[in-house]
Protein backbone atom coordinates (compact mmCIF):
# COMPACT_ATOMS: atom_id res chain seq x y z
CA UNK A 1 -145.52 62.90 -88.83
CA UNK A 2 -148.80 61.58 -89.22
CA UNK A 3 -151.49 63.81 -91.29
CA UNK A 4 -154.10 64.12 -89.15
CA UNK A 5 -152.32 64.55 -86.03
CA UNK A 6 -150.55 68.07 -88.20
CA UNK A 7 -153.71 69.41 -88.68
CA UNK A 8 -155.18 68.67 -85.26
CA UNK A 9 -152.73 70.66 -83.74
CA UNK A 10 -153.39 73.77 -86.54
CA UNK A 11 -156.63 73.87 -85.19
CA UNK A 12 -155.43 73.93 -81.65
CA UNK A 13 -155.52 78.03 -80.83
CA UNK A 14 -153.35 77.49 -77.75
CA UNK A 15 -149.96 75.94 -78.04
CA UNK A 16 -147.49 74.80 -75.61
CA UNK A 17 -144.21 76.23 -76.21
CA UNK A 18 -140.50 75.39 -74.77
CA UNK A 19 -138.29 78.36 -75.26
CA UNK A 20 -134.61 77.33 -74.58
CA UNK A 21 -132.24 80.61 -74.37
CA UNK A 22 -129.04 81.08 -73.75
CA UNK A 23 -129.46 84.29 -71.68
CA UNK A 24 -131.92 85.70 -69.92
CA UNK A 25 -132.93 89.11 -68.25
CA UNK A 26 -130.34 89.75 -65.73
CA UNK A 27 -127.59 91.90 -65.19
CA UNK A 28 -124.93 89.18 -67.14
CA UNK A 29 -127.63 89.59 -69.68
CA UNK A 30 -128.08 91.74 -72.65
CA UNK A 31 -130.65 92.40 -75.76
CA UNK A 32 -131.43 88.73 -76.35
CA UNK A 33 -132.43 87.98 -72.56
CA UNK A 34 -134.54 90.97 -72.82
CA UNK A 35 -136.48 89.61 -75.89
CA UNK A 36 -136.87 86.67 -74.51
CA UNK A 37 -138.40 87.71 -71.59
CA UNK A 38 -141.08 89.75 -73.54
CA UNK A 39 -141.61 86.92 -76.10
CA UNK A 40 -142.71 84.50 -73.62
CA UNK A 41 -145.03 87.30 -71.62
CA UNK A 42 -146.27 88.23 -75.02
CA UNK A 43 -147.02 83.90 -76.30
CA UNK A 44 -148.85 84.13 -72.25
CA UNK A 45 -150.85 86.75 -72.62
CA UNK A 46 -151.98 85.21 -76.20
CA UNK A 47 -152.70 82.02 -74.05
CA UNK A 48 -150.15 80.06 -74.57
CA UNK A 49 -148.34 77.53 -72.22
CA UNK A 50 -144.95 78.99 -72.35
CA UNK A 51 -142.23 77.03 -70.30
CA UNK A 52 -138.29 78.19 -70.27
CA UNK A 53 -134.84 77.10 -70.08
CA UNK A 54 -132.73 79.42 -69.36
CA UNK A 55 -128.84 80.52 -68.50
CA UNK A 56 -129.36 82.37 -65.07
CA UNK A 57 -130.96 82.71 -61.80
CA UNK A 58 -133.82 85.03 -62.11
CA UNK A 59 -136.31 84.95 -59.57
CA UNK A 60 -138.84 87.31 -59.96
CA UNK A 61 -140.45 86.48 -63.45
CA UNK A 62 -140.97 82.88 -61.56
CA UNK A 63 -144.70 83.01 -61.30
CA UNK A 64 -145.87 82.54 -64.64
CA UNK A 65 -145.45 78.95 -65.69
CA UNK A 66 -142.15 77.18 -65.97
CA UNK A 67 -139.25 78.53 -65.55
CA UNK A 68 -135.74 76.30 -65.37
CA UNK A 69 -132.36 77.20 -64.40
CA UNK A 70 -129.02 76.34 -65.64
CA UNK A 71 -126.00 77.15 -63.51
CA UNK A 72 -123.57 79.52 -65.05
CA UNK A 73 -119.62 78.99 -65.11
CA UNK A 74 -117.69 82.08 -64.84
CA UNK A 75 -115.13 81.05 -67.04
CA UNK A 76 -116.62 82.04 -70.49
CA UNK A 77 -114.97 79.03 -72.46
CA UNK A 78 -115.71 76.58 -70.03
CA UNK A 79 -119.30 77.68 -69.71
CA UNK A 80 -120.12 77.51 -73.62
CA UNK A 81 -119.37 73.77 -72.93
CA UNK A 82 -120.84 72.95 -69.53
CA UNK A 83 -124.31 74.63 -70.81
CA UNK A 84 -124.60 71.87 -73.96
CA UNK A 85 -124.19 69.45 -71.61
CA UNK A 86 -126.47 70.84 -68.79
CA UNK A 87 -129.02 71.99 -71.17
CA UNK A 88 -128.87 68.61 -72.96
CA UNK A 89 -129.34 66.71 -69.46
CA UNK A 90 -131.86 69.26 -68.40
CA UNK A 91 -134.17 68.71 -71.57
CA UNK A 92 -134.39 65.35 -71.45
CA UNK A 93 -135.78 65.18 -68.29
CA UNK A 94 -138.54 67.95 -68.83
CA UNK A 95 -139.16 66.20 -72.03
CA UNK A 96 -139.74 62.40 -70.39
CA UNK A 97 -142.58 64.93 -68.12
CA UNK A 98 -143.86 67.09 -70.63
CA UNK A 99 -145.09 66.91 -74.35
CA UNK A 100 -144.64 70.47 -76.55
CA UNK A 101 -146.07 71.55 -79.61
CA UNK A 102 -142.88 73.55 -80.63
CA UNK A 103 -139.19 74.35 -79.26
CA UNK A 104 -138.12 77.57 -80.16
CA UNK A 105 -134.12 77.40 -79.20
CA UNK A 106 -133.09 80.92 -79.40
CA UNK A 107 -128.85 79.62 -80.25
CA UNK A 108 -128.19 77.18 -82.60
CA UNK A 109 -127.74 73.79 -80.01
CA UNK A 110 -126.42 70.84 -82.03
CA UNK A 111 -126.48 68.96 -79.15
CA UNK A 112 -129.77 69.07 -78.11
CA UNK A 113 -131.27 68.38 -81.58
CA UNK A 114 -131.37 64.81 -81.47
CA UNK A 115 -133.58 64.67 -78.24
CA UNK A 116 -136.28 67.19 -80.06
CA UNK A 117 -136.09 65.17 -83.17
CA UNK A 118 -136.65 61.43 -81.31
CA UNK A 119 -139.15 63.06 -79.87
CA UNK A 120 -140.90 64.47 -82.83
CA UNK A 121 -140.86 68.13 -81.85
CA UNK A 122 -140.99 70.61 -84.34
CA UNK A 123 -138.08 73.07 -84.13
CA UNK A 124 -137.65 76.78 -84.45
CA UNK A 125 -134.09 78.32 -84.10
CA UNK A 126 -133.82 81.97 -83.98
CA UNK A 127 -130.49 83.29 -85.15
CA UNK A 128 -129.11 86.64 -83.76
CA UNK A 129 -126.11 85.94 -85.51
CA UNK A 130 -124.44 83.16 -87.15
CA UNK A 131 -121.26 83.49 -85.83
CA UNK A 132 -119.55 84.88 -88.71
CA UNK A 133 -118.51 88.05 -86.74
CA UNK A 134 -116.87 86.03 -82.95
CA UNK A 135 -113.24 86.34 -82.37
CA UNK A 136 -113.53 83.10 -80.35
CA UNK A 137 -111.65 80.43 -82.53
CA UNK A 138 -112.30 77.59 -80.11
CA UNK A 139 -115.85 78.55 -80.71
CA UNK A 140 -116.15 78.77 -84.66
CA UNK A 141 -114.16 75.78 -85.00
CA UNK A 142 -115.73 73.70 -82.87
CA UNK A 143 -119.11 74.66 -82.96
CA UNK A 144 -120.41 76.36 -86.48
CA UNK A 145 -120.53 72.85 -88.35
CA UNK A 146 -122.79 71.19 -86.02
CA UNK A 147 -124.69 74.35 -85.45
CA UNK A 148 -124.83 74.84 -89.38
CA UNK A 149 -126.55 71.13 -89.54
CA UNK A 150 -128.82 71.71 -86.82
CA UNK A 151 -130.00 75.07 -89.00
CA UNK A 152 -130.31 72.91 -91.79
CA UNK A 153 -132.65 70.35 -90.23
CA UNK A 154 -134.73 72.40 -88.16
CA UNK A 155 -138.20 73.02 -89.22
CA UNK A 156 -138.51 76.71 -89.38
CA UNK A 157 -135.46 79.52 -88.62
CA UNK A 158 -136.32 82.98 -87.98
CA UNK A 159 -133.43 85.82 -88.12
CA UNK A 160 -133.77 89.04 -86.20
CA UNK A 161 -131.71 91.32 -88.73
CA UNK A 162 -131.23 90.71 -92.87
CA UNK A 163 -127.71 90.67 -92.36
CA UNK A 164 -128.20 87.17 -90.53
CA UNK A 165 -130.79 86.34 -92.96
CA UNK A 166 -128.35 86.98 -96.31
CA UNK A 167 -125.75 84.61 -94.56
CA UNK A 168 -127.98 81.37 -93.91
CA UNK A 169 -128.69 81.47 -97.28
CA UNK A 170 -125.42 81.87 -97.91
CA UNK A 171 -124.47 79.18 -95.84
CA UNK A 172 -126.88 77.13 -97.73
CA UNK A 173 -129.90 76.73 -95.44
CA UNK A 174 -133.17 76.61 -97.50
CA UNK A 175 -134.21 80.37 -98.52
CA UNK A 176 -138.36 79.12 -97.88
CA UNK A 177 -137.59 78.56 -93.92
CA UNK A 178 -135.32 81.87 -93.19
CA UNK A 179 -137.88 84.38 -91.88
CA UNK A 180 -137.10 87.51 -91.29
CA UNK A 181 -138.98 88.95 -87.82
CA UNK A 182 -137.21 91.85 -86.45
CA UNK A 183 -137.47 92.43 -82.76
CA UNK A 184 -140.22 93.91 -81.31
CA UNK A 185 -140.84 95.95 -78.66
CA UNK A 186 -144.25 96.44 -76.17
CA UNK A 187 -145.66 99.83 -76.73
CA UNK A 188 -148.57 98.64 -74.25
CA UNK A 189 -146.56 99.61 -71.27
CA UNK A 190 -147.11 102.42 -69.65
CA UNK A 191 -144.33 105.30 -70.26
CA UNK A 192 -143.98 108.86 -68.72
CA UNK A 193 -142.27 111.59 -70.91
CA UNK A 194 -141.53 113.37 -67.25
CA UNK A 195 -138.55 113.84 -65.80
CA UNK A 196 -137.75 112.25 -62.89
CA UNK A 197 -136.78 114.27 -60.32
CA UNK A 198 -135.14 112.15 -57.78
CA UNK A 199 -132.51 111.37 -60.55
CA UNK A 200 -132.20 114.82 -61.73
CA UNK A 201 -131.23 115.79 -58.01
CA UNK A 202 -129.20 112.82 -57.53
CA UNK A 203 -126.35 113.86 -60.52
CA UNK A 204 -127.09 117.46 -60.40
CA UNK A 205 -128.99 117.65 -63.77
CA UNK A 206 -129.63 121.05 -64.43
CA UNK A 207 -132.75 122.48 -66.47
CA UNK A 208 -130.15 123.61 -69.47
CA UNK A 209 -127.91 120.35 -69.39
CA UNK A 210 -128.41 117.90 -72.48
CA UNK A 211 -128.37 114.54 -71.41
CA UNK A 212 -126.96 111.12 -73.58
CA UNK A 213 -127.39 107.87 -72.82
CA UNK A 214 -125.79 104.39 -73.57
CA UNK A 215 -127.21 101.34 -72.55
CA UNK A 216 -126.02 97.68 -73.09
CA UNK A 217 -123.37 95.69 -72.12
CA UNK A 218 -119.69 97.00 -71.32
CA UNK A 219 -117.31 95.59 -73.45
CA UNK A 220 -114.98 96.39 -76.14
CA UNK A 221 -117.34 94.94 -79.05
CA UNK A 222 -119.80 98.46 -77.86
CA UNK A 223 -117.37 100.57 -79.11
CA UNK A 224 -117.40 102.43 -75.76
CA UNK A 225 -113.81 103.52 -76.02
CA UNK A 226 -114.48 105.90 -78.77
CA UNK A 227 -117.36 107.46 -76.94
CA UNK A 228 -115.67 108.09 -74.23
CA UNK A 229 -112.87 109.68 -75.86
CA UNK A 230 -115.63 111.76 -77.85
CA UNK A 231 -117.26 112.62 -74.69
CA UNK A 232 -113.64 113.65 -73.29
CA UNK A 233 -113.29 115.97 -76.05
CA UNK A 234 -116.64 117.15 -76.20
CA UNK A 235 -116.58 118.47 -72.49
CA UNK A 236 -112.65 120.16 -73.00
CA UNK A 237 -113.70 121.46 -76.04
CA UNK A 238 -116.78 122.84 -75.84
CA UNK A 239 -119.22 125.06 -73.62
CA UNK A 240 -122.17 122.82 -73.71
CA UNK A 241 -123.65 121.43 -70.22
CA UNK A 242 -124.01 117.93 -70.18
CA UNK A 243 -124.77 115.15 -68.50
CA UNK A 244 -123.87 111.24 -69.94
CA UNK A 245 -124.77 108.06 -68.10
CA UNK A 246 -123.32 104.59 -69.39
CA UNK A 247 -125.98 101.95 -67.78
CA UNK A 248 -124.72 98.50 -67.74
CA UNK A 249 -122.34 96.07 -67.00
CA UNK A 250 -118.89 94.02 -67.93
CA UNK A 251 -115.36 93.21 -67.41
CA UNK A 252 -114.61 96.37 -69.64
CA UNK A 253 -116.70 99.12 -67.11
CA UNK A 254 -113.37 99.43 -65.00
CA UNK A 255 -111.05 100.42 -67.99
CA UNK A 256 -113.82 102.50 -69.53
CA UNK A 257 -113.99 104.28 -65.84
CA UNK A 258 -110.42 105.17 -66.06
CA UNK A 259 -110.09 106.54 -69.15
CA UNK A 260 -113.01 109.26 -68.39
CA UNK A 261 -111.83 112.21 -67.77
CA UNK A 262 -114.85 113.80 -65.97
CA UNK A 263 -116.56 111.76 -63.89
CA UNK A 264 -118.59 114.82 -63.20
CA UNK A 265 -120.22 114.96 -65.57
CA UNK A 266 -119.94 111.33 -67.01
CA UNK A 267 -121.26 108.65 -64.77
CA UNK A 268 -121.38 104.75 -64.74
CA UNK A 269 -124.68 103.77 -62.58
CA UNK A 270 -123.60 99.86 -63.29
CA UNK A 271 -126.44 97.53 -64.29
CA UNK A 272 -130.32 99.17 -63.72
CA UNK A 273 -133.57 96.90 -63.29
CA UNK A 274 -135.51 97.55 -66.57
CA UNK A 275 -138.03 99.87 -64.43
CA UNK A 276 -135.66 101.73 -62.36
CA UNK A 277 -133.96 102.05 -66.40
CA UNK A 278 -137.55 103.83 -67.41
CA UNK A 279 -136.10 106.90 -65.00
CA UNK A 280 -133.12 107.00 -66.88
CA UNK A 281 -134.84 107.45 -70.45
CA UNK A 282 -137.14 109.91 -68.81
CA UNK A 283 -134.24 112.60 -68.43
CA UNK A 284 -132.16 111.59 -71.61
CA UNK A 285 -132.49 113.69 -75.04
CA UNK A 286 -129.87 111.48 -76.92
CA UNK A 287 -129.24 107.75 -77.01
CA UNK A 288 -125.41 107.04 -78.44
CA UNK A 289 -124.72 103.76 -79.64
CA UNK A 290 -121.27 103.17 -80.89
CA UNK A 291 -121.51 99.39 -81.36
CA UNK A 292 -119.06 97.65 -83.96
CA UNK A 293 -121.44 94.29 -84.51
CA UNK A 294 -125.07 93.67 -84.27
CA UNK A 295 -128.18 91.87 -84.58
CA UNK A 296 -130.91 94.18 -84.18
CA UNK A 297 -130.46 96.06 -80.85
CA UNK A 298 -133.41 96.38 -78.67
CA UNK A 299 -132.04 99.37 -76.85
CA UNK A 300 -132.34 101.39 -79.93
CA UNK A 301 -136.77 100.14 -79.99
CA UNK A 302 -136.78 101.46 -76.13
CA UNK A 303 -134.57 104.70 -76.99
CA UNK A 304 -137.49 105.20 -79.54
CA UNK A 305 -140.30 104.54 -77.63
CA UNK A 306 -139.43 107.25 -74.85
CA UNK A 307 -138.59 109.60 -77.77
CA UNK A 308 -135.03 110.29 -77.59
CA UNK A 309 -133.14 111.17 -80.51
CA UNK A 310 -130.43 108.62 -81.38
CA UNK A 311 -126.49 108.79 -82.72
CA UNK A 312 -125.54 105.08 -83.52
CA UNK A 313 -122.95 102.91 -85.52
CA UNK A 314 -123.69 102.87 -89.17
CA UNK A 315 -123.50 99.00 -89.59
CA UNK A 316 -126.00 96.07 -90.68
CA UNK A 317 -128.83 95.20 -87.58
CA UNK A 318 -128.86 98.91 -86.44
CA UNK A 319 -129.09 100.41 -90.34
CA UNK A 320 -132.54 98.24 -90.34
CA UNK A 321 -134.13 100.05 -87.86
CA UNK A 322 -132.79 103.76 -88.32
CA UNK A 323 -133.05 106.20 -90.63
CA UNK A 324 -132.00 110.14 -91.23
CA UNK A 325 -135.25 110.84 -89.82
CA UNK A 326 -134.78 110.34 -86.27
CA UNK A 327 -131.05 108.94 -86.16
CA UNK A 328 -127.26 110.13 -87.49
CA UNK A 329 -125.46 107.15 -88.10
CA UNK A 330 -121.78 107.68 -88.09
CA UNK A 331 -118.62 105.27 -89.23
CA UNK A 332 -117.87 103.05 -86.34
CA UNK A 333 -114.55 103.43 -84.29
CA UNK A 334 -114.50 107.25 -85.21
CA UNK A 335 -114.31 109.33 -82.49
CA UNK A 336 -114.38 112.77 -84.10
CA UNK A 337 -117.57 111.57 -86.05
CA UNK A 338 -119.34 111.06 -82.39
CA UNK A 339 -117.73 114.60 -81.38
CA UNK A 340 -119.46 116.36 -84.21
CA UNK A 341 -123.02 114.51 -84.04
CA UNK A 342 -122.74 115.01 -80.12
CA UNK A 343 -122.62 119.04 -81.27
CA UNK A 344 -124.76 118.66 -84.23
CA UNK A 345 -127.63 117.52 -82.17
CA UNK A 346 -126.82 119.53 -78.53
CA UNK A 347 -126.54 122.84 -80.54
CA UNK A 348 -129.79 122.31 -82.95
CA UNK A 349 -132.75 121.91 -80.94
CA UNK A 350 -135.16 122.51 -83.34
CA UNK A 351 -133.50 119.29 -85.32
CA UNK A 352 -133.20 117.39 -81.92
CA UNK A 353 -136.58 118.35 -81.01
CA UNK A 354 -137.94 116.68 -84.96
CA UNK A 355 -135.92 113.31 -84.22
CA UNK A 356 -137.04 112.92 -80.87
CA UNK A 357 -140.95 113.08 -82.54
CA UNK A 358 -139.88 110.83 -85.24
CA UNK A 359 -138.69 108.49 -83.01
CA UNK A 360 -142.02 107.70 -80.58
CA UNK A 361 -143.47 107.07 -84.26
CA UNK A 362 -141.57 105.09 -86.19
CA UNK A 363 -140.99 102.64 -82.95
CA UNK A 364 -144.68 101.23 -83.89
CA UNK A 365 -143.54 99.41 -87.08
CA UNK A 366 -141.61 97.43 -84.35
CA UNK A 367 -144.28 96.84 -82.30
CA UNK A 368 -144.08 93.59 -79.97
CA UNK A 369 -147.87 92.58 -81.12
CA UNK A 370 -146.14 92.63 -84.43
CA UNK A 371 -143.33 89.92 -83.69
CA UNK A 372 -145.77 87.82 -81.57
CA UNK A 373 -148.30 87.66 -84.35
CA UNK A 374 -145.39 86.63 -86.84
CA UNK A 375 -143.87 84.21 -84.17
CA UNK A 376 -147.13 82.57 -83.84
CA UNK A 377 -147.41 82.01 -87.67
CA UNK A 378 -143.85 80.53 -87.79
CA UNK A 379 -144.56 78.06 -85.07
CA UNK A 380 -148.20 77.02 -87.09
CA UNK A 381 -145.60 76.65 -90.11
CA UNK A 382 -143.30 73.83 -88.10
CA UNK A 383 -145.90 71.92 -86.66
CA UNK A 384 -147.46 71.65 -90.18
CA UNK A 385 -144.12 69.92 -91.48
């Protein structure tokens, strides 16, 4: 790339951006739609011209600059395919109209990589995983090789959690371009520590019940089968009032339904809007999180940010954000270790009542200003290459 045009575009304070994602906000969606979705407000309100590709219909973020769908396929297999291809189609149209200063692709596409490199595009790949981890055999096979040489070649990768970090380099991607930049979360946003009423009334929340939370998707990598047996045994076994609400969605929310035992006092709302979800944080004392594999969840930033205290899966991506100070991080697939943290924490208040401090302030080392600021510097990086 010629010299001069490099530093020309240094100079340049405002960039225009292409973020290509794989998911976005929505109620198919999970953690990585989310953070996409508040990258590209963030990159907007710094002033850049941020444009996206994304995996699903989502109309009403569709009046800030670009936004372009790809039709999902229902059949998970078949969609992995079908969204190379359409994405690959897709972007070389928008690219024949429009001229970027980066692409930040936030899943390692090996099929789009040879329209951003004729084009002379710089590259940024964020990894929330490398794969290591799926079950999907078609996929690893298939896909990891290509997606491993795409890493290689790109100008700049960033990894949300040092898990993912540790096994690039491992993988043999250049240590110098791995950059660690955990997610972020905005603590700009305005956030009420009151109850809200109309939800209290709605499932009978009394003044004396404790109430946990899960968030996320519903399947069986959450590790939602323990907690519900812990929650099974915690109301049988026990005199504590309480009140749980699983928020979200999946294939696995029907089996998960079954297998509780008191739908009373354990209730399934289904996928919430992200501001009809602020209610739900409003009345919750305890966020549980029994995942068995993750990046770096961005439940756990929100759970922090409205103060709750937080019981969660002691594996890599979730040990980089908590500590004893506001979390107890238990074994995964244990349910008697969820049993005794969900009495631990419901019969201690005073210890509760420290965690759920800890919490609003150890959320601002993961501020969103934070990961913007550190985005920005990565992108500067590629387009000096």
């Amino acid at each position: 790339m010629n010299t001069m045009i490099c530093w020309r575009r240094l100079i340049v304070e405002k960039l225009k951006i292409l973020i290509i994602s794989g998911e976005y906000y929505s109620k198919e969606g999970g953690g990585i739609g989310k953070l996409v979705l508040d990258l590209r407000d963030g990159l907007i309100e710094k002033g850049h011209s941020t444009d996206v590709i994304h995996y699903c219909n989502i109309k009403k973020y569709e009046n800030m600059n670009k936004f372009y769908k790809i039709q999902k396929n229902n059949f998970p297999i078949i969609s992995s395919f079908l969204w190379s291809y359409r994405v690959k189609n897709h972007l070389r149209k928008i690219l024949n109209k429009r001229r970027y200063d980066v692409v930040h692709c936030h899943m390692p596409t090996a099929m789009i990589y040879p329209l951003i490199h004729d084009k002379k595009i710089p590259l940024v790949i964020t990894f929330h995983t490398t794969g290591t981890d799926f079950t999907n055999f078609i996929k690893i096979s298939l896909e990891n090789k290509k997606d491993l040489l795409c890493a290689r070649r790109a100008h700049e990768l960033i990894t949300v959690s040092q898990k993912v970090r540790k096994e690039l380099i491992h993988l043999g991607v250049e240590k110098e371009k791995v950059n660690y930049i955990p997610n972020g979360i905005n603590l700009h946003q305005k956030k009420s520590f009151a109850k809200d009423r109309k939800i209290l009334k709605r499932y009978n929340v009394e003044k004396n019940d404790i109430v946990f939370l899960y968030v996320g998707r519903i399947n069986e990598r959450k590790g939602l089968f323990y907690l519900i047996q812990a929650l099974n045994r915690f109301s049988e076994k026990t005199k504590i009032n309480f009140k749980a609400f699983i928020i979200g969605d999946g294939r696995y929310r029907k089996e998960m339904m079954r297998i509780n035992n008191h739908p009373e006092k354990v209730f399934f709302p289904g996928f919430i809007d992200k501001d009809e979800l602020t209610k739900y944080y409003s009345i919750s004392d305890i966020l549980v999180f029994p995942s068995l594999s993750e990046s770096l969840p961005i439940v756990l930033l929100e759970s922090m940010k409205h103060g709750l205290g937080i019981i969660a899966s002691d594996i890599d991506g979730i040990n980089d954000i908590c500590n004893p100070s506001f979390s107890k991080l238990i074994p995964p697939k244990d349910i008697m270790s969820i049993y005794n943290a969900l009495i631990e924490l419901s019969e201690n208040k005073d210890l509760l009542e420290k965690m759920k401090n800890n919490s609003r302030s150890e959320v601002k080392k993961f501020s969103m200003d934070k990961m913007i600021a550190k985005t920005e510097k990565v992108y500067k990086r590629a387009i000096g290459k």
